[in-house]
Each structure stands twice: as C-alpha cells, then as structure tokens.
C-alpha atoms as a PDB file:
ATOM      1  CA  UNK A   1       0.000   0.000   0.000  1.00  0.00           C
ATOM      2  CA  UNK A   2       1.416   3.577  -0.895  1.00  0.00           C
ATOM      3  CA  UNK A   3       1.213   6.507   1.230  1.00  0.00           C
ATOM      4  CA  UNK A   4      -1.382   7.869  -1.222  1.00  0.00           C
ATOM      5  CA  UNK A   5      -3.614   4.790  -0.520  1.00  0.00           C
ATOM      6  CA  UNK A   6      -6.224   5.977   2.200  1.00  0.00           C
ATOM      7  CA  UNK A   7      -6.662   9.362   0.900  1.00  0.00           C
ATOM      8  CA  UNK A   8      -7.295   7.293  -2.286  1.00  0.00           C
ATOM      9  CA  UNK A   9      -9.509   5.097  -0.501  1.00  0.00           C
ATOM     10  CA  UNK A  10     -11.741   8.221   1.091  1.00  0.00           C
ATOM     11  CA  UNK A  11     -12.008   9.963  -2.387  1.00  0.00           C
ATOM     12  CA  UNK A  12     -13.546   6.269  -3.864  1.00  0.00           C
ATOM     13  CA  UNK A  13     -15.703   6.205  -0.436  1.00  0.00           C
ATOM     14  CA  UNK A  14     -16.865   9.908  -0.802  1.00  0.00           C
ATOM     15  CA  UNK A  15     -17.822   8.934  -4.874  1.00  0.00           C
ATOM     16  CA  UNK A  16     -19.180   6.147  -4.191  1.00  0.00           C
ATOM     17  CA  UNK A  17     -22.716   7.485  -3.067  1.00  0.00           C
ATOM     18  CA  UNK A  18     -25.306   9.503  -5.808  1.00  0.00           C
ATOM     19  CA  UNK A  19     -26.128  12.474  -3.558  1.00  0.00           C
ATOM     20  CA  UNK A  20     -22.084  13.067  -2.776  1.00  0.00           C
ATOM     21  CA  UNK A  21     -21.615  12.843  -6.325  1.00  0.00           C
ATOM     22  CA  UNK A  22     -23.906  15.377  -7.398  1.00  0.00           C
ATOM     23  CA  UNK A  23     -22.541  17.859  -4.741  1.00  0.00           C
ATOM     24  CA  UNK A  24     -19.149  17.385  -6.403  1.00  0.00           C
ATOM     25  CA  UNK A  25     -20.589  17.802  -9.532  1.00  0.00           C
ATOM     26  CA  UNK A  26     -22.408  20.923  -7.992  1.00  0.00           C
ATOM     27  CA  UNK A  27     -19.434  22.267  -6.548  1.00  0.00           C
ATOM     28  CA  UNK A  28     -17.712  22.094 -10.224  1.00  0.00           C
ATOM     29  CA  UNK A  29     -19.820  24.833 -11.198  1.00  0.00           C
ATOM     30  CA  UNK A  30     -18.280  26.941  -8.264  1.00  0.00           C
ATOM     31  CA  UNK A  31     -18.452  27.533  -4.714  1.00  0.00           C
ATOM     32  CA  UNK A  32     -22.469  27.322  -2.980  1.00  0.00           C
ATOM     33  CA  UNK A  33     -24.202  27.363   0.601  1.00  0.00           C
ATOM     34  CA  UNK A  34     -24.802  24.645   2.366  1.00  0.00           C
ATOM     35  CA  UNK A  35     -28.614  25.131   1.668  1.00  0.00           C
ATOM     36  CA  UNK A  36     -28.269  25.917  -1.868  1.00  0.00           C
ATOM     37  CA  UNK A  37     -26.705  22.624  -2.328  1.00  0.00           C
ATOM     38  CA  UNK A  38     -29.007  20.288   0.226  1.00  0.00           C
ATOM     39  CA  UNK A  39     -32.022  22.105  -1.805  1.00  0.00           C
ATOM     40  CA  UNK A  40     -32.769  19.553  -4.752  1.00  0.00           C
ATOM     41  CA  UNK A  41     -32.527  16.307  -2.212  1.00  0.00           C
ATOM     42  CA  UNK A  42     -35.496  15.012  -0.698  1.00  0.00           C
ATOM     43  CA  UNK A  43     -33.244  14.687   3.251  1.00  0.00           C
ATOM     44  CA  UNK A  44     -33.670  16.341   6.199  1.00  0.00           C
ATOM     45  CA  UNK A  45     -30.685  18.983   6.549  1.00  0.00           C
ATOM     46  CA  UNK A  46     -29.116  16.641   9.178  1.00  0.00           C
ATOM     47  CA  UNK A  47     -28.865  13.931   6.906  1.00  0.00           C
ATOM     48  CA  UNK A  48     -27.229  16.075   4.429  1.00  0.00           C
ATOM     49  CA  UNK A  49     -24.916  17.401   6.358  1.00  0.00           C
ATOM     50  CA  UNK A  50     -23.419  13.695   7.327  1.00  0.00           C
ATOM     51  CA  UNK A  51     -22.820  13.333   3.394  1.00  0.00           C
ATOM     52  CA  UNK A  52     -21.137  16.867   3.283  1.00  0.00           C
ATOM     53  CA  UNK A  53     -19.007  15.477   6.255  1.00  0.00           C
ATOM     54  CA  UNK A  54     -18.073  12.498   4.523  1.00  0.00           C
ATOM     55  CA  UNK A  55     -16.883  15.184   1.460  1.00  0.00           C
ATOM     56  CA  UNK A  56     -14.878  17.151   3.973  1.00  0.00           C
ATOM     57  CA  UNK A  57     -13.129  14.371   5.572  1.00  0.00           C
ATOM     58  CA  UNK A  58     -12.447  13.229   2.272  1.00  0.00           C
ATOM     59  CA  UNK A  59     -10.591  16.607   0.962  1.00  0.00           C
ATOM     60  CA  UNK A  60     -12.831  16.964  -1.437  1.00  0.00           C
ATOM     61  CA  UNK A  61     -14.833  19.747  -0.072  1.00  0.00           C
ATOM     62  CA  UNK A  62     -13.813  22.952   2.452  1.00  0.00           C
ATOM     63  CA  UNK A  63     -15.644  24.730   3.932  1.00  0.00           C
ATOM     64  CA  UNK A  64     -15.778  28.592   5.117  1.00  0.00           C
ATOM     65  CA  UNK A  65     -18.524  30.101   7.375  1.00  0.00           C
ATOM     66  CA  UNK A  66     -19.472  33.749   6.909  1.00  0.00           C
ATOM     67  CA  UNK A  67     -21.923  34.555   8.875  1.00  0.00           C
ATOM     68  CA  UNK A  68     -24.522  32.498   9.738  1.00  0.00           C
ATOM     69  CA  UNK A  69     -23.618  31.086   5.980  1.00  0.00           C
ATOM     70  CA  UNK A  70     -21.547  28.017   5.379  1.00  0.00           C
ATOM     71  CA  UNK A  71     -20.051  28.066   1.656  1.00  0.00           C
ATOM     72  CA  UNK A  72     -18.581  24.888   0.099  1.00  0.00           C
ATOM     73  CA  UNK A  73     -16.163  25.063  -2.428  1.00  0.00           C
ATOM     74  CA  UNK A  74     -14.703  21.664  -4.457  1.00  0.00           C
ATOM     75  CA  UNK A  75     -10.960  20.796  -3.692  1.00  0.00           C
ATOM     76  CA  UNK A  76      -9.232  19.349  -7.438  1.00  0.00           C
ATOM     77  CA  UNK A  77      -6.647  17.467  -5.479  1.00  0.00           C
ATOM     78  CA  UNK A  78      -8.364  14.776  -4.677  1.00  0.00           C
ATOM     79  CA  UNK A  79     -10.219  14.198  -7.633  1.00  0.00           C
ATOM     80  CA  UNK A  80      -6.787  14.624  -9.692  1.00  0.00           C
ATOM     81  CA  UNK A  81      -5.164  12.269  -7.743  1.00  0.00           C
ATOM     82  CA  UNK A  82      -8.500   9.713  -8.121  1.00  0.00           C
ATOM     83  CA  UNK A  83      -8.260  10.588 -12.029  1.00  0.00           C
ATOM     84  CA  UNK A  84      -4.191   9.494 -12.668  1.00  0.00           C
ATOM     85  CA  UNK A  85      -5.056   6.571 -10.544  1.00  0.00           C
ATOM     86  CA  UNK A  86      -7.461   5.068 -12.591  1.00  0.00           C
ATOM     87  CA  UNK A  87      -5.275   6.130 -15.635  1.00  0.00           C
ATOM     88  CA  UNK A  88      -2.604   4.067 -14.672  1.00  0.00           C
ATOM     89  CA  UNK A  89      -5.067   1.639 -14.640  1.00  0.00           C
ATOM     90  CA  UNK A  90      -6.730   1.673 -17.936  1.00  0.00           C
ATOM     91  CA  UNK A  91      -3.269   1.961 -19.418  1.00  0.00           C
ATOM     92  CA  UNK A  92      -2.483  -0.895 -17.499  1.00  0.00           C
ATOM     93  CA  UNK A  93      -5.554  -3.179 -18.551  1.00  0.00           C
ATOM     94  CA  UNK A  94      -4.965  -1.849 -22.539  1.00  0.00           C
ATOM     95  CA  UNK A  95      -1.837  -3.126 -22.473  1.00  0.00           C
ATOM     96  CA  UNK A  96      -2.926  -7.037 -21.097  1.00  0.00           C
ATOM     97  CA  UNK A  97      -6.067  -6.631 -23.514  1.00  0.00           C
ATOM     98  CA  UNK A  98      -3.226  -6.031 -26.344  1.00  0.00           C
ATOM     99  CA  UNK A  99      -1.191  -8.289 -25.093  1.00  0.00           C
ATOM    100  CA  UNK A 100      -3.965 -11.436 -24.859  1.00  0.00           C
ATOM    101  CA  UNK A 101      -5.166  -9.822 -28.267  1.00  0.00           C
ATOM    102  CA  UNK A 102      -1.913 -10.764 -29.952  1.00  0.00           C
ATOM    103  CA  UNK A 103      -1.927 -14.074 -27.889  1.00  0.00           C
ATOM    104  CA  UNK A 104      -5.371 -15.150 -29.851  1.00  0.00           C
ATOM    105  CA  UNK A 105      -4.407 -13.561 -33.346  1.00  0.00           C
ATOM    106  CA  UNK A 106      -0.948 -15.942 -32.838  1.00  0.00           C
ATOM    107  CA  UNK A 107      -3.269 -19.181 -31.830  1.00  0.00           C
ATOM    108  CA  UNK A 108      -5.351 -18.822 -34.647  1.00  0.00           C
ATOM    109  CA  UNK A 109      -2.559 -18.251 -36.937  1.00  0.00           C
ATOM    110  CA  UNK A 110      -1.057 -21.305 -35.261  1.00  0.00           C
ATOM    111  CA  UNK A 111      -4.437 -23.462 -35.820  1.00  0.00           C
ATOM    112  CA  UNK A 112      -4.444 -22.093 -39.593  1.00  0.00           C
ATOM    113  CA  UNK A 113      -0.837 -22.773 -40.798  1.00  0.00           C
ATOM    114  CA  UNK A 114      -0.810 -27.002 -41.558  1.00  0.00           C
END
C-alpha cells in the first residue's frame, strides 16, 4: 500500500454514493451554501450534512462560514489524484487486452498454418 492509498480510498468512499456525487458535480460549477446545495434532495438537513461530512473528511470539499452562511467550495486534489489513478489503470488493462489480443491472433494463426 502507498502513502497515497487511504486518501485514495476516502475519495472512492466519498464517490461512491449519488447524492455526494452530485454535490461534487455541484461544486464544479463553483463555490455554494450549504442550503443551496441540500435544496434539490429530498433529506432532512441533518442527513445532508453527514454526506457533506463524509466530502470534507475526504478533501474533497472545504468549507468557510461567513456569517450564519456556510459556503462549500470543491478541492481538485483529490479528484486529480482519483483521475491518474485510474489512468494508470486503464493503461495498465490496454496493455494485457493487447497483449492477450496478440496471444489469440498468434493461436489462430497457429491453428491455420498445416
């Protein structure tokens, strides 16, 4: 396991639920209020709020209060470091798709030579 790993691990948790997702998504339109964002979901503010915390402890969302207002802004680092993570790992899986690709194309050319 790298150092990287459990950050890793609380960016995949954090995605890996609709509403957090589409307060990310959200957020990549810019910086909103708490209540602007818990608006469209059918919760109780108190429910929100855990899935905001999850998104905080995550790095993927700060917060700042002003106020009696809470604004959330995204955080890219996270979500960079999620993005050249799976990367690697496409480019790793196209290369052993190539690789077993040219593995059937010499079989057949095998079974087809006398």
């Amino acid at each position: 396991m790298t150092a990287a790993q459990p950050a890793l691990d609380q960016t995949f948790r954090a995605l890996s639920d609709p509403t957090r997702r589409a307060v990310v998504q959200a957020l990549s339109r810019g910086p909103a209020s708490v209540s602007e964002l818990a608006k469209p979901f059918e919760m109780a503010l108190p429910s929100f709020l855990q899935h905001l915390k999850v998104l905080e402890d995550s790095g993927l969302v700060s917060t700042a209060k002003s106020g009696r207002v809470r604004t959330c802004t995204l955080r890219a680092e996270p979500l960079t470091a999620a993005g050249q993570w799976l990367e690697a790992q496409r480019s790793l899986w196209t290369r052993r798709l190539d690789q077993f690709d040219d593995f059937v194309l010499q079989l057949k050319d095998t079974e087809e030579t006398p």
